[in-house]
N, C-alpha and C. Protein backbone atom coordinates (compact mmCIF):
# COMPACT_ATOMS: atom_id res chain seq x y z
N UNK A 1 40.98 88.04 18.62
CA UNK A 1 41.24 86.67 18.99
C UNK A 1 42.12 85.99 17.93
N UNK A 2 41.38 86.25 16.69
CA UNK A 2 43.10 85.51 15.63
C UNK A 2 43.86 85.88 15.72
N UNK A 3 44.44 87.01 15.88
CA UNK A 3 46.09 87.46 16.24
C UNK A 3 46.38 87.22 17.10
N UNK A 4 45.58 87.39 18.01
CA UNK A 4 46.01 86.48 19.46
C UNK A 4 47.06 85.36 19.67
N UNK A 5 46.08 84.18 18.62
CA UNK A 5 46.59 83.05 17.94
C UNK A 5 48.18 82.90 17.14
N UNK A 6 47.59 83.78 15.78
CA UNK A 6 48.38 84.03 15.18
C UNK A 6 49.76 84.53 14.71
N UNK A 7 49.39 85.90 15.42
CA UNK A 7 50.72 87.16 15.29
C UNK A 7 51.41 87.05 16.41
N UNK A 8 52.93 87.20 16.27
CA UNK A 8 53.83 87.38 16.98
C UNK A 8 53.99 89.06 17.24
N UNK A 9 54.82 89.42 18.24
CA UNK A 9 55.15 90.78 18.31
C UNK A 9 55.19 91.61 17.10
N UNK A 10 56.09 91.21 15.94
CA UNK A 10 56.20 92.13 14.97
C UNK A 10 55.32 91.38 14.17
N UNK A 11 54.11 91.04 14.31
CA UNK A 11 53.73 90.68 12.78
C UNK A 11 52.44 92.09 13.49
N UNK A 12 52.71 91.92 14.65
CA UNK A 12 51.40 93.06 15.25
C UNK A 12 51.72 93.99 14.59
N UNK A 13 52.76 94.18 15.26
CA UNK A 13 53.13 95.71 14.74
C UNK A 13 53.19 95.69 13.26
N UNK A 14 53.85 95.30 12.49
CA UNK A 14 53.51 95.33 11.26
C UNK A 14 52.15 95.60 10.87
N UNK A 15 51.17 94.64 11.28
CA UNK A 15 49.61 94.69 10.65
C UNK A 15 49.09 96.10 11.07
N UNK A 16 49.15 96.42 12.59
CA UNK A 16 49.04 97.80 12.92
C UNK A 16 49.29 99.09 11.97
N UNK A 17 50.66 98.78 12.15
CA UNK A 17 51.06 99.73 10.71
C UNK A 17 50.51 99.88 9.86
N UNK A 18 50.64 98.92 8.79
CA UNK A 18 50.00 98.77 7.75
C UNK A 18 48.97 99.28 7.55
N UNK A 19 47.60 98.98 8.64
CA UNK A 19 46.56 99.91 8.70
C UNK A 19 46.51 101.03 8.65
N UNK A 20 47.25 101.54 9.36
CA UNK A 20 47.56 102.84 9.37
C UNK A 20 48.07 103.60 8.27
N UNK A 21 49.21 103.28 7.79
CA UNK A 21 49.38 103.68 6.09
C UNK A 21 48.39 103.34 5.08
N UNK A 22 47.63 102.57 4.97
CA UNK A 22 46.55 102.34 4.24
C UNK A 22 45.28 103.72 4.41
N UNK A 23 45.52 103.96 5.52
CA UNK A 23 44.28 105.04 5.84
C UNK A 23 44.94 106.40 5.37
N UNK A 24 46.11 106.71 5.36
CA UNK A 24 47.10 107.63 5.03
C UNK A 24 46.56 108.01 3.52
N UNK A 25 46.68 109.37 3.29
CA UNK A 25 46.79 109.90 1.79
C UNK A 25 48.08 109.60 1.51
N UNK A 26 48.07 109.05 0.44
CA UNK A 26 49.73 108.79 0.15
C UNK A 26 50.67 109.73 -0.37
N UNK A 27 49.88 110.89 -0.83
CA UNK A 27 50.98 112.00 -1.04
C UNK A 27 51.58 112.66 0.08
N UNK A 28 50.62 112.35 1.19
CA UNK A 28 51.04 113.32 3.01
C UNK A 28 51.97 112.12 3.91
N UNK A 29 51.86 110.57 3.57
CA UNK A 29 52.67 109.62 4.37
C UNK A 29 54.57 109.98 4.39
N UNK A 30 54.71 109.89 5.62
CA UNK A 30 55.94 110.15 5.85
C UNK A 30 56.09 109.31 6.60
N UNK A 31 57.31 108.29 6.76
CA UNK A 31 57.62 107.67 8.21
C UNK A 31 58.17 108.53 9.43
N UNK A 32 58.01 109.79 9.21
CA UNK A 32 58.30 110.47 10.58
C UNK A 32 56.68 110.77 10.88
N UNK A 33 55.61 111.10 10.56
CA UNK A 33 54.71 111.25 10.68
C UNK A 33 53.71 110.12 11.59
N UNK A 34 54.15 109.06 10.92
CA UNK A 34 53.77 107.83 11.65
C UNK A 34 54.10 107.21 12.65
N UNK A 35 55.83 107.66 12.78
CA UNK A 35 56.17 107.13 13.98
C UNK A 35 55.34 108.72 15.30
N UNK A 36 55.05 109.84 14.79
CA UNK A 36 54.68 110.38 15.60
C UNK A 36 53.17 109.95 16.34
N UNK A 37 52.92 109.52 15.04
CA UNK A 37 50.88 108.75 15.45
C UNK A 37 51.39 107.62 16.44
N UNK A 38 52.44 106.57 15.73
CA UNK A 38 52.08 105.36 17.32
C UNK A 38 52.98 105.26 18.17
N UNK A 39 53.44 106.79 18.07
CA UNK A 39 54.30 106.48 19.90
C UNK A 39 55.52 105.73 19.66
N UNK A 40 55.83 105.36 18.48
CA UNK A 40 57.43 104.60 18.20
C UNK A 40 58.01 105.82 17.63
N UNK A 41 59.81 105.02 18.10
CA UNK A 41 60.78 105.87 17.49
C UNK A 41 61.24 105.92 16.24
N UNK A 42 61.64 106.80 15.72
CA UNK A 42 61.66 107.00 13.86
C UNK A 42 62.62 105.76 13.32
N UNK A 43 63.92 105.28 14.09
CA UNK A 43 64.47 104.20 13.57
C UNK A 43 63.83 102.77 13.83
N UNK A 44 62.57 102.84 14.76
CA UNK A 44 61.86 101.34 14.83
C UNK A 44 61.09 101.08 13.88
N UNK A 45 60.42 102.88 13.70
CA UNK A 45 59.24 102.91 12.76
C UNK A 45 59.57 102.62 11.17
N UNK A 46 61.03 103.34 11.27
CA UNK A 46 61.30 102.94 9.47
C UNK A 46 61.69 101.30 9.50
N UNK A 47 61.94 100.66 10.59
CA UNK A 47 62.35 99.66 10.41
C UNK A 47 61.42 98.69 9.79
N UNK A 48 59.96 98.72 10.92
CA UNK A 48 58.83 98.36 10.23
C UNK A 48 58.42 98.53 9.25
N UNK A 49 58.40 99.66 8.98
CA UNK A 49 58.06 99.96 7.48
C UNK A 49 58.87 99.58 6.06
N UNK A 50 59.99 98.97 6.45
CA UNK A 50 61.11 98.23 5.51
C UNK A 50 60.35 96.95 5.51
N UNK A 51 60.42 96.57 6.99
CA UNK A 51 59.52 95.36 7.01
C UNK A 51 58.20 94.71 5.80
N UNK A 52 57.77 96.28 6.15
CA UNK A 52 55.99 95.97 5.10
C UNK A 52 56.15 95.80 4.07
N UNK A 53 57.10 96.86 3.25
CA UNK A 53 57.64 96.86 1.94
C UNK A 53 58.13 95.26 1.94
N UNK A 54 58.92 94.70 2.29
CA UNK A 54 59.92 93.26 2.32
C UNK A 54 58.29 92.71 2.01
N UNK A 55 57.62 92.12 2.94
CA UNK A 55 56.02 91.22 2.65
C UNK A 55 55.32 92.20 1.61
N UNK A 56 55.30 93.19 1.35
CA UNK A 56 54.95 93.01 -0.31
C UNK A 56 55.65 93.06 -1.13
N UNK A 57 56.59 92.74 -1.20
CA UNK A 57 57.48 92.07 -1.99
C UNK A 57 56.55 90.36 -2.21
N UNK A 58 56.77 90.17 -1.28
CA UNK A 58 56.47 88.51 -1.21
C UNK A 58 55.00 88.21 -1.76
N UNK A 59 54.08 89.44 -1.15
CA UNK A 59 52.50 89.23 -1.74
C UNK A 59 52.53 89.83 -3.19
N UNK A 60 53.40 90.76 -3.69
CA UNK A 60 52.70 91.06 -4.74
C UNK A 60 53.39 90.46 -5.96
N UNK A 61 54.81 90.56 -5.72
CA UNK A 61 56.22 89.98 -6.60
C UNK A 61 56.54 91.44 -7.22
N UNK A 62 56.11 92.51 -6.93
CA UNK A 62 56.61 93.97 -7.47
C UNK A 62 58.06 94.28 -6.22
N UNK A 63 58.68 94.92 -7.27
CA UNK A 63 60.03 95.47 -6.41
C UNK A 63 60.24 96.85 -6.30
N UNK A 64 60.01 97.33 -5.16
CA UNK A 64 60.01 98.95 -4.99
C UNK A 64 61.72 99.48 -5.42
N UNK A 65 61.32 100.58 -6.19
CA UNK A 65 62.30 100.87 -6.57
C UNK A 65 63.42 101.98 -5.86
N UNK A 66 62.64 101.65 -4.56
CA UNK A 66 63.94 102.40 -3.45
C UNK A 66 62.96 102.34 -2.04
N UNK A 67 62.94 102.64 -1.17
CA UNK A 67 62.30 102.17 0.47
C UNK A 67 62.02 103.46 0.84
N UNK A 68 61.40 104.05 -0.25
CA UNK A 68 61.05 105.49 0.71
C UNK A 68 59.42 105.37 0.60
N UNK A 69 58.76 106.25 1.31
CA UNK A 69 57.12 106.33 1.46
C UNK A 69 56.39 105.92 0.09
N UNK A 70 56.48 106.56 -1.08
CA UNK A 70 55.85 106.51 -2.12
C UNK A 70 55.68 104.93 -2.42
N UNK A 71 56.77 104.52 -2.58
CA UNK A 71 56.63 103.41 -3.16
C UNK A 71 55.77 102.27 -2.27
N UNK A 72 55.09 102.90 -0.78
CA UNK A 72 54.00 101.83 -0.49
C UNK A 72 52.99 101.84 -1.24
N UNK A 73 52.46 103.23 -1.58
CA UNK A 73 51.47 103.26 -2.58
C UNK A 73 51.60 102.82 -3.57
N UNK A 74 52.66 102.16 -4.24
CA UNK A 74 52.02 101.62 -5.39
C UNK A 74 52.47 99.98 -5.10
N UNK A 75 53.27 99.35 -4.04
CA UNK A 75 53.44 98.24 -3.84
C UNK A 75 52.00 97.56 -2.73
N UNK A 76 50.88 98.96 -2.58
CA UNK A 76 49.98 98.24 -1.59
C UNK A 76 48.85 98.38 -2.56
N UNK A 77 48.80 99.29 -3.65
CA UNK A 77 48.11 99.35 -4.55
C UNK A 77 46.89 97.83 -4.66
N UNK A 78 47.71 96.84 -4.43
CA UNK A 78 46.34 95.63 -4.63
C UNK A 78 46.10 94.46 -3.65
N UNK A 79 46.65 95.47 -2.85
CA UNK A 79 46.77 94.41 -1.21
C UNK A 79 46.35 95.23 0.12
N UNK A 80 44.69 94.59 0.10
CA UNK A 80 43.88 95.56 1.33
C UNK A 80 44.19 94.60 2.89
N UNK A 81 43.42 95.55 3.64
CA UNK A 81 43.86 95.41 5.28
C UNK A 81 44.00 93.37 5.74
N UNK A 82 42.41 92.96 4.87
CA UNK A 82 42.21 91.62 4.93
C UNK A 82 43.57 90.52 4.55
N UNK A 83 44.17 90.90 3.49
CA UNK A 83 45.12 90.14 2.44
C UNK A 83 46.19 90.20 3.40
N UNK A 84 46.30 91.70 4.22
CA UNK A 84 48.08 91.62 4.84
C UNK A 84 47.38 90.58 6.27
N UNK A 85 46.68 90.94 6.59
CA UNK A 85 46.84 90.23 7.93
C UNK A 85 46.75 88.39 7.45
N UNK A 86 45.95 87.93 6.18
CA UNK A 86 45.91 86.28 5.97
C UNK A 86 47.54 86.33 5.68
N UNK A 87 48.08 87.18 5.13
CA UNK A 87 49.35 86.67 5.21
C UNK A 87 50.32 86.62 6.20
N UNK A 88 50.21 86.49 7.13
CA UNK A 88 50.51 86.37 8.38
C UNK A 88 49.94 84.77 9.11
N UNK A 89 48.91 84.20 8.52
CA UNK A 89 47.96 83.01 8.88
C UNK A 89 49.36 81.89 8.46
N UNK A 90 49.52 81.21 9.34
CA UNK A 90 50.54 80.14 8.74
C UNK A 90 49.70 78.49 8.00
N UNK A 91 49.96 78.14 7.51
CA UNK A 91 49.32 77.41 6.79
C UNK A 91 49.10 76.13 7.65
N UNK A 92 47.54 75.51 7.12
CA UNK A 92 47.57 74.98 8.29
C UNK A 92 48.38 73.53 8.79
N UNK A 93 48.87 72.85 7.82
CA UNK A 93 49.97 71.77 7.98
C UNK A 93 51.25 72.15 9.01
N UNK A 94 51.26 74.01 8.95
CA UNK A 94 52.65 74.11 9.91
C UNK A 94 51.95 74.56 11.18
N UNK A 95 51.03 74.18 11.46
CA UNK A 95 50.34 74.75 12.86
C UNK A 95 50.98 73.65 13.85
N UNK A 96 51.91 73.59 14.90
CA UNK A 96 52.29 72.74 15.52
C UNK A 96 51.42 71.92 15.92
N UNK A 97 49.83 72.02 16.23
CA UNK A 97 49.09 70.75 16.99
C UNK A 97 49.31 69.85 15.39
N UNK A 98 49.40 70.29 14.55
CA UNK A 98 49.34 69.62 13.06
C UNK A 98 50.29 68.80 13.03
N UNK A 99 51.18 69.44 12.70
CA UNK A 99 52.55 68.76 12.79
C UNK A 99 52.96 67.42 13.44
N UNK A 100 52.80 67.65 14.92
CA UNK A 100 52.75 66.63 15.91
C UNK A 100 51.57 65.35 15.49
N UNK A 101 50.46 65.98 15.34
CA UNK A 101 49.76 64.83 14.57
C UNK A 101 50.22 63.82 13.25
N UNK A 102 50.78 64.72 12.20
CA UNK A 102 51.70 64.50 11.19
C UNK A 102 52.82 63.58 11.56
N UNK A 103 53.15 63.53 12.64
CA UNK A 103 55.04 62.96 12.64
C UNK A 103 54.16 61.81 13.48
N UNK A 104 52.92 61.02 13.97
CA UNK A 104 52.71 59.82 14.37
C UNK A 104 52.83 59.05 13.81
């Protein structure tokens, strides 16, 4: 029901993901591997997965030092399943019923 709310198309997919690499041994994660688990194609799947890397960028302030697999493990290193999906929660002043209340 909160994503419902919340998530747009790609923030799904993103959070989806994410789970999914989180459950991953990180020495066996491959983005061809993953796009084979959810049924996406290898250029959507790396796309997303550029994606995840980009928001931890933003959650952690660490900068991967190139966009390949490894470096989720140590850019997810302190950011569990709970943390990626609140970051996705928009704050609540920008919730449009807010807003509209705001601009009376």
């Amino acid at each position: 029901m909160f994503r419902d709310y919340f998530f747009n198309k790609q923030s799904e997919q993103s959070f989806r993901l994410f789970k999914i690499i989180k459950s991953f041994d990180a020495a066996n994660f491959t983005v061809n591997k993953l796009s084979l688990i959810v049924g996406m194609g290898y250029a959507q799947t790396y796309k997303a997965f550029r994606s995840i890397l980009s928001d931890l960028v933003t959650l952690t302030g660490k900068q991967p030092a190139s966009d390949k697999e490894p470096e989720f493990a140590m850019m997810s290193a302190d950011v569990d399943v709970d943390q990626y999906q609140f970051f996705f929660t928009p704050q609540i002043d920008q919730l449009p019923v807010f807003q509209c209340q705001l601009a009376e």
